[in-house]
PDB file of N, CA and C in Angstrom:
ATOM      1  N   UNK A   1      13.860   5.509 -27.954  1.00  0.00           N
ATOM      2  CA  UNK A   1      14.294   4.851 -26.754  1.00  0.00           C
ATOM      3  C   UNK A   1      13.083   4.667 -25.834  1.00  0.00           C
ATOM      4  N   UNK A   2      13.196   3.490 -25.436  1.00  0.00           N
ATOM      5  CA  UNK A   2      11.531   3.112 -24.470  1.00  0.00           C
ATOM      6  C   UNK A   2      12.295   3.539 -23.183  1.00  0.00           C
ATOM      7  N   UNK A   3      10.951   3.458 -22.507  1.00  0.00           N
ATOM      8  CA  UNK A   3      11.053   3.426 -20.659  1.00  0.00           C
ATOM      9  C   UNK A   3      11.939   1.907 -20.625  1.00  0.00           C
ATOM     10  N   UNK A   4      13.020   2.511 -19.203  1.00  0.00           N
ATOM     11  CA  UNK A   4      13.526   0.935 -18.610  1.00  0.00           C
ATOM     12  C   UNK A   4      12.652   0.825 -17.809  1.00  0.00           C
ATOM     13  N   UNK A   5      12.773  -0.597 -17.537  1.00  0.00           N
ATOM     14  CA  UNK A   5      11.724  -1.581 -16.186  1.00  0.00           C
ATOM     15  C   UNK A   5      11.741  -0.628 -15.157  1.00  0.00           C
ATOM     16  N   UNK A   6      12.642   0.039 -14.713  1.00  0.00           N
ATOM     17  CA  UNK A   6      12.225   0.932 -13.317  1.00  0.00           C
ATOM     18  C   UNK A   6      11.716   1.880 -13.512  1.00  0.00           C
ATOM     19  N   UNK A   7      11.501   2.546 -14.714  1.00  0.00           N
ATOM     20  CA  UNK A   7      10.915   4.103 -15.190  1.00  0.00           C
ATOM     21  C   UNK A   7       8.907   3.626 -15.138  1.00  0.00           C
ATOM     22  N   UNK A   8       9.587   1.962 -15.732  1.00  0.00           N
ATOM     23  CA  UNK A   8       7.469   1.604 -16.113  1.00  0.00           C
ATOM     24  C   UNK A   8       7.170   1.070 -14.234  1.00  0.00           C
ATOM     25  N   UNK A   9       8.028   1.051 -13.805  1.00  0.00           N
ATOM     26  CA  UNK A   9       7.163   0.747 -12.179  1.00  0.00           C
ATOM     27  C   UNK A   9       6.981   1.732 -11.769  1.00  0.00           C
ATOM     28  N   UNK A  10       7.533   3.082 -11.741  1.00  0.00           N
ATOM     29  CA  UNK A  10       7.908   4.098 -10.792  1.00  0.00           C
ATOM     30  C   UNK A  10       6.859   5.182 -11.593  1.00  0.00           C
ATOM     31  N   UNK A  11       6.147   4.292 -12.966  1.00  0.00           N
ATOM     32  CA  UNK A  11       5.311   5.386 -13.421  1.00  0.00           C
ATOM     33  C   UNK A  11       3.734   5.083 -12.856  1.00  0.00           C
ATOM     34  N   UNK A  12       4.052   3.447 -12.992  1.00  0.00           N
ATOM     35  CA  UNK A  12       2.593   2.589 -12.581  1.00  0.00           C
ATOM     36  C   UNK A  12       2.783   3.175 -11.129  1.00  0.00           C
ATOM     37  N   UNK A  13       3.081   2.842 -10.050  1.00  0.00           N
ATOM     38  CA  UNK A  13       3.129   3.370  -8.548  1.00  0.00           C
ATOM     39  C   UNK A  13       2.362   4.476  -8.639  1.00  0.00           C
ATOM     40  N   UNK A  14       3.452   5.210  -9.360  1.00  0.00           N
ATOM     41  CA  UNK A  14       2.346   7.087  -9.250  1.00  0.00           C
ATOM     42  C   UNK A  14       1.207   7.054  -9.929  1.00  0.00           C
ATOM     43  N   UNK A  15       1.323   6.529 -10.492  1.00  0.00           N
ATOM     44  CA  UNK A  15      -0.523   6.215 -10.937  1.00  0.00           C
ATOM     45  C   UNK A  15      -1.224   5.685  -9.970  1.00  0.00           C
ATOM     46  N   UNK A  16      -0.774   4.750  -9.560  1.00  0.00           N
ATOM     47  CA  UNK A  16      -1.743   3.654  -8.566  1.00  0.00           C
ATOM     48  C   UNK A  16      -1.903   4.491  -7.220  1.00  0.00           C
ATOM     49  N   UNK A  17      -1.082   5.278  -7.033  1.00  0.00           N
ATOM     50  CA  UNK A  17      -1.178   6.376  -5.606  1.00  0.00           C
ATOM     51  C   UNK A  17      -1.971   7.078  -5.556  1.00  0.00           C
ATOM     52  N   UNK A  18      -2.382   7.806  -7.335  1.00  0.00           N
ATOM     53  CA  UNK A  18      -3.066   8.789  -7.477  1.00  0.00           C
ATOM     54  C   UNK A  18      -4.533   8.369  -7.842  1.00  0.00           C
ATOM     55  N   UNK A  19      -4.809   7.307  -8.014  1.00  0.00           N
ATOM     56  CA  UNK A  19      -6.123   6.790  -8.175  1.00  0.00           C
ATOM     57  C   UNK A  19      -5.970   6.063  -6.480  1.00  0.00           C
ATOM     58  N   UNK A  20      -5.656   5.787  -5.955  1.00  0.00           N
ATOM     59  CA  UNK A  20      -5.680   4.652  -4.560  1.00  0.00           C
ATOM     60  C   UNK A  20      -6.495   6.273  -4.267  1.00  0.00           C
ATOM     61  N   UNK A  21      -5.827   7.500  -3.999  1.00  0.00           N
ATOM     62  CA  UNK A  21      -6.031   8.849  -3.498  1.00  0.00           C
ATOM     63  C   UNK A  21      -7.564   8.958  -3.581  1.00  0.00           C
ATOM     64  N   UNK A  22      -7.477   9.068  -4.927  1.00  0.00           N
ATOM     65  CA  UNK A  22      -9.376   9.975  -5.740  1.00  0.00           C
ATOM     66  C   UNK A  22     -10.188   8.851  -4.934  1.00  0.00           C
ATOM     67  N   UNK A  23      -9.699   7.690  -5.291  1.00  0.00           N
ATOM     68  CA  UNK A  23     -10.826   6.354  -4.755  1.00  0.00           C
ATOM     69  C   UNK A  23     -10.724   6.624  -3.418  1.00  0.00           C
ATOM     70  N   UNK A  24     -10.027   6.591  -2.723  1.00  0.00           N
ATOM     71  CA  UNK A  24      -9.990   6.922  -0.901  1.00  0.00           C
ATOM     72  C   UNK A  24     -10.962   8.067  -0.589  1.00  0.00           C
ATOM     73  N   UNK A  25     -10.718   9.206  -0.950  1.00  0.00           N
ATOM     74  CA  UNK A  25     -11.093  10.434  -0.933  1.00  0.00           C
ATOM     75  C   UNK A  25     -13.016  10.457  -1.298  1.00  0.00           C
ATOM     76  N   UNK A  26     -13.074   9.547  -2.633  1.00  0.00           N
ATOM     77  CA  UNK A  26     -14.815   9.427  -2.915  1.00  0.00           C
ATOM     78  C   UNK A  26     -15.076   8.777  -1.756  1.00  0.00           C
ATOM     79  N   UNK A  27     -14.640   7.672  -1.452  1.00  0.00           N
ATOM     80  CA  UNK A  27     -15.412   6.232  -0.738  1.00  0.00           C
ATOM     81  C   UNK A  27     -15.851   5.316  -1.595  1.00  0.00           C
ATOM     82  N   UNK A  28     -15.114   5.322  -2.175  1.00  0.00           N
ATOM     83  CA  UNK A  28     -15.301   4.296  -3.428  1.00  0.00           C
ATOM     84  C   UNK A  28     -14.124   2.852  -3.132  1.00  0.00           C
ATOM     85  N   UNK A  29     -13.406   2.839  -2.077  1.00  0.00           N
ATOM     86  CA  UNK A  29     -12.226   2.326  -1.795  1.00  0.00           C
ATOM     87  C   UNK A  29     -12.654   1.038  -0.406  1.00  0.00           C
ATOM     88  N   UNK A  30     -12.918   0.028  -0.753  1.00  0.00           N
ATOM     89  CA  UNK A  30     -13.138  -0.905   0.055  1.00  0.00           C
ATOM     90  C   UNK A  30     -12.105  -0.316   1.446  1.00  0.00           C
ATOM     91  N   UNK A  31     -12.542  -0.073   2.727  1.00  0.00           N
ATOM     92  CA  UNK A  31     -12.051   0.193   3.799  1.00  0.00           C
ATOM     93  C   UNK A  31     -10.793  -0.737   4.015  1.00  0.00           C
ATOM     94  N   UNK A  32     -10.543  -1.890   3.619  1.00  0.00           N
ATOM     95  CA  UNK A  32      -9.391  -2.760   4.208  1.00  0.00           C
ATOM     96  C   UNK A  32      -8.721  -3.120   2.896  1.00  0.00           C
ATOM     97  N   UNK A  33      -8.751  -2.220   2.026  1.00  0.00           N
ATOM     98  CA  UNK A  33      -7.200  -2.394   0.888  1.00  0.00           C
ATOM     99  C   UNK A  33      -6.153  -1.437   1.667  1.00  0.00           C
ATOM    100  N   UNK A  34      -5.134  -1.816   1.308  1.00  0.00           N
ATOM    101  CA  UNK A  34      -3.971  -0.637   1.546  1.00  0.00           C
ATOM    102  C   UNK A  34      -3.769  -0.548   0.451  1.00  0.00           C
ATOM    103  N   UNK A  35      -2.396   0.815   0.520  1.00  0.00           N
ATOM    104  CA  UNK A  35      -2.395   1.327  -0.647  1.00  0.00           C
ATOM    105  C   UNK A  35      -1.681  -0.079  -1.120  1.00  0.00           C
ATOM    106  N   UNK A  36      -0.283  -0.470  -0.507  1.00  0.00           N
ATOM    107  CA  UNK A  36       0.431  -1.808  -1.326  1.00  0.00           C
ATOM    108  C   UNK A  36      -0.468  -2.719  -2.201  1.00  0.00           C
ATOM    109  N   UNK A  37      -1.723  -3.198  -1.445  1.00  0.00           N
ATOM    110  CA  UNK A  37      -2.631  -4.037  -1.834  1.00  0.00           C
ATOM    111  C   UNK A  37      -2.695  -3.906  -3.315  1.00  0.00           C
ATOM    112  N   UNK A  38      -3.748  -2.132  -3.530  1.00  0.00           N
ATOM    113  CA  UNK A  38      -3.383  -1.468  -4.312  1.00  0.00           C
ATOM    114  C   UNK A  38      -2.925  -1.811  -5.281  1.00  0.00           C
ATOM    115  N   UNK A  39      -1.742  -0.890  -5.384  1.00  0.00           N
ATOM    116  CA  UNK A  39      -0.581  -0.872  -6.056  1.00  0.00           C
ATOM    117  C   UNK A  39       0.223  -2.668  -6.803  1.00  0.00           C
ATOM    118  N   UNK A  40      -0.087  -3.367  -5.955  1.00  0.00           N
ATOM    119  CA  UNK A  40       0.380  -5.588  -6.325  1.00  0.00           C
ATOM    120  C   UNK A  40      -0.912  -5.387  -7.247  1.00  0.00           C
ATOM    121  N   UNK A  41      -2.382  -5.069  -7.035  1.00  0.00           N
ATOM    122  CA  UNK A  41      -3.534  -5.297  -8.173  1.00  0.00           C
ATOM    123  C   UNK A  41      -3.020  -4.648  -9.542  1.00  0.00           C
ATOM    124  N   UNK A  42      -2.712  -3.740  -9.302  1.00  0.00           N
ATOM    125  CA  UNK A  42      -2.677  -2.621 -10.629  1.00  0.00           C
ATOM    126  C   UNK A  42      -1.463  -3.121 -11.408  1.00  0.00           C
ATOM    127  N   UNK A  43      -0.217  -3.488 -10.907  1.00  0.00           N
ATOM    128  CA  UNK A  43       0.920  -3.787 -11.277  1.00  0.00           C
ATOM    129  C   UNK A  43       1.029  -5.209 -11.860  1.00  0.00           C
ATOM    130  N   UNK A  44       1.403  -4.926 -13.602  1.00  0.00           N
ATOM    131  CA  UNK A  44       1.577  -6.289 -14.386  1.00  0.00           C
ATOM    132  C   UNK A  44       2.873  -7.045 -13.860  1.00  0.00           C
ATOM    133  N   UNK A  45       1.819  -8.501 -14.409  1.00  0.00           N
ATOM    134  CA  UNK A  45       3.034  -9.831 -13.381  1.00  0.00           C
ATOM    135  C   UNK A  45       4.729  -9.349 -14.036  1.00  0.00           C
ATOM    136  N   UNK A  46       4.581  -8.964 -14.839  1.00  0.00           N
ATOM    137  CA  UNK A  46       6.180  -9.088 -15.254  1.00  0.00           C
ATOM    138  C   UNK A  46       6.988  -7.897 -14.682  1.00  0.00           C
ATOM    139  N   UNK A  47       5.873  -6.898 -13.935  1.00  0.00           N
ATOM    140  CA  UNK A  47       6.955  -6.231 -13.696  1.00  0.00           C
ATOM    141  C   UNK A  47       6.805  -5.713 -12.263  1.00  0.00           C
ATOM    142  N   UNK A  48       6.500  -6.869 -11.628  1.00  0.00           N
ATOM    143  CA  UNK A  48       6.481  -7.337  -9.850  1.00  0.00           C
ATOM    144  C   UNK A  48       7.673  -7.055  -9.470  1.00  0.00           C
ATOM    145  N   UNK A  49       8.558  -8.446  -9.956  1.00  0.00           N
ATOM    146  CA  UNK A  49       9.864  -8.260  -9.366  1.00  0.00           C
ATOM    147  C   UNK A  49      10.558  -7.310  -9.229  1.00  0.00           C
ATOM    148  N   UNK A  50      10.345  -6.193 -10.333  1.00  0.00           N
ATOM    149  CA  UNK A  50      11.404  -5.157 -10.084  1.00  0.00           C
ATOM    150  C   UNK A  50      10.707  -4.378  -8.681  1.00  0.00           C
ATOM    151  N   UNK A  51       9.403  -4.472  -8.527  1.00  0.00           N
ATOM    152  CA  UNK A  51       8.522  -3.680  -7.136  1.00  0.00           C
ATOM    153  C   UNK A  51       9.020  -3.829  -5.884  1.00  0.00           C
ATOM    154  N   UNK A  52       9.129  -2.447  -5.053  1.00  0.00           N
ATOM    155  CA  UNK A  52       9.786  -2.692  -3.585  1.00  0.00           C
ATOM    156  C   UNK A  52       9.192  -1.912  -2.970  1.00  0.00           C
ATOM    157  N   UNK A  53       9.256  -1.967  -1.406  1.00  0.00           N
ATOM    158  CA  UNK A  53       9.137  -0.862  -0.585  1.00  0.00           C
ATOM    159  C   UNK A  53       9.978   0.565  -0.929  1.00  0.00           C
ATOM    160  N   UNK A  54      10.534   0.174  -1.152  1.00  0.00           N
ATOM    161  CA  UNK A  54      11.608   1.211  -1.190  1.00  0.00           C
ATOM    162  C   UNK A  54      11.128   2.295  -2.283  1.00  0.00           C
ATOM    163  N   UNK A  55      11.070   1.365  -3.355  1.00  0.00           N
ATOM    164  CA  UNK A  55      10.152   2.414  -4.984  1.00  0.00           C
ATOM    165  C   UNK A  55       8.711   2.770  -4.170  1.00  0.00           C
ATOM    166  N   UNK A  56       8.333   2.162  -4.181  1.00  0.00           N
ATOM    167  CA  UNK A  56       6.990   2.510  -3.458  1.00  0.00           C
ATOM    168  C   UNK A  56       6.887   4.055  -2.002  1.00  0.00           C
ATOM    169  N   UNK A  57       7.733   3.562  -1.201  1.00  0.00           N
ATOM    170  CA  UNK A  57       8.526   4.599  -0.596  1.00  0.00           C
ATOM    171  C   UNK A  57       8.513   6.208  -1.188  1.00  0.00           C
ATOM    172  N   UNK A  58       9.724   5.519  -1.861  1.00  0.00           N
ATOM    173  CA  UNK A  58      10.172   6.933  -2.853  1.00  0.00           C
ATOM    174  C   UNK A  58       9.034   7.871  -3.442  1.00  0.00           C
ATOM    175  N   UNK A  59       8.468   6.579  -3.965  1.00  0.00           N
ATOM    176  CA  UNK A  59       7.674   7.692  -5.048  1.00  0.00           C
ATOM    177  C   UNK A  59       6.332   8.039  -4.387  1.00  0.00           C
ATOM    178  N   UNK A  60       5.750   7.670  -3.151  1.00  0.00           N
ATOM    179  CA  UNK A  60       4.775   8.152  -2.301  1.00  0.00           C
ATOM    180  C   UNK A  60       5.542   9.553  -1.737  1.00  0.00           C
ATOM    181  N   UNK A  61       6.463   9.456  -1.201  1.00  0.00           N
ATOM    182  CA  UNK A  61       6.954  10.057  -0.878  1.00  0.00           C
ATOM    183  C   UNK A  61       6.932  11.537  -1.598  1.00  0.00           C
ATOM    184  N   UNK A  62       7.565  11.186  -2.527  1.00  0.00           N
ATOM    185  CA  UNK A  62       7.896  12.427  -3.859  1.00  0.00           C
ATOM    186  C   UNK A  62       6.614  12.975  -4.661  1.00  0.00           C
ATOM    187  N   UNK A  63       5.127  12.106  -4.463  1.00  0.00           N
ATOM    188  CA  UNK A  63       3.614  12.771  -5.040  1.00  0.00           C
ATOM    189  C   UNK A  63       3.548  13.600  -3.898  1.00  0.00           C
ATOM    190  N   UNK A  64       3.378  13.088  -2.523  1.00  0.00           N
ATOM    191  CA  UNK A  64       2.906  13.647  -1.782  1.00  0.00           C
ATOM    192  C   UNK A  64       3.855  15.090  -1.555  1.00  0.00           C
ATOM    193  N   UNK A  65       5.351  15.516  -1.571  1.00  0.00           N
ATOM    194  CA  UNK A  65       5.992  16.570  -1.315  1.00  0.00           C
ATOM    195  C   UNK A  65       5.497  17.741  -2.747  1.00  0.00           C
ATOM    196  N   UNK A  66       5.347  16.746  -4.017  1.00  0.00           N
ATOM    197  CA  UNK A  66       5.187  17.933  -4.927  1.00  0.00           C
ATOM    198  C   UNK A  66       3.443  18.171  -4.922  1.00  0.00           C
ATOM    199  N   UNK A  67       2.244  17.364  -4.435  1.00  0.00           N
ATOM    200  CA  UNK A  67       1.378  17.752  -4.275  1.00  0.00           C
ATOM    201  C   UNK A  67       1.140  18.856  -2.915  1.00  0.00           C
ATOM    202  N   UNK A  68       2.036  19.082  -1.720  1.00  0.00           N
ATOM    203  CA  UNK A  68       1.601  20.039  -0.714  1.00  0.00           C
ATOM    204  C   UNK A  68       2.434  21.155  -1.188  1.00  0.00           C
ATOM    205  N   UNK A  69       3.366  21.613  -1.955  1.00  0.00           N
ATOM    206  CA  UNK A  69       4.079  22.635  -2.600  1.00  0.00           C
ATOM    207  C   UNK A  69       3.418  23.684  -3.625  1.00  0.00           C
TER     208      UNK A  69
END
């Protein structure tokens, strides 16, 4: 059984958070990307549409609570 479309965004996001992070953190991170910016580069065209604030949200949300724990 594969990943559904929301399992492969919600995996890309946490990836893209966690490298947006390391890259922020070196200075390796052009000063005027955001993370969204980010996250639309890294993320394949087909699986845009399923992308929201909301996933994006969530799952910032949910690195950052299990990374200060």
């Amino acid at each position: 059984m594969g990943l559904t479309t929301r399992e492969k965004v919600i995996s890309l996001v946490s990836n893209a958070v966690a490298v947006y992070s390391v890259k922020q953190e070196e200075g390796s991170l052009p000063e005027n990307v955001t993370l969204f910016e980010f996250i639309l580069k890294a993320m394949p065209d087909e699986l845009k549409p399923e992308l929201s604030m909301e996933v994006i949200d969530e799952v910032f949300e949910y690195v950052s609570s299990a990374h200060s724990s």
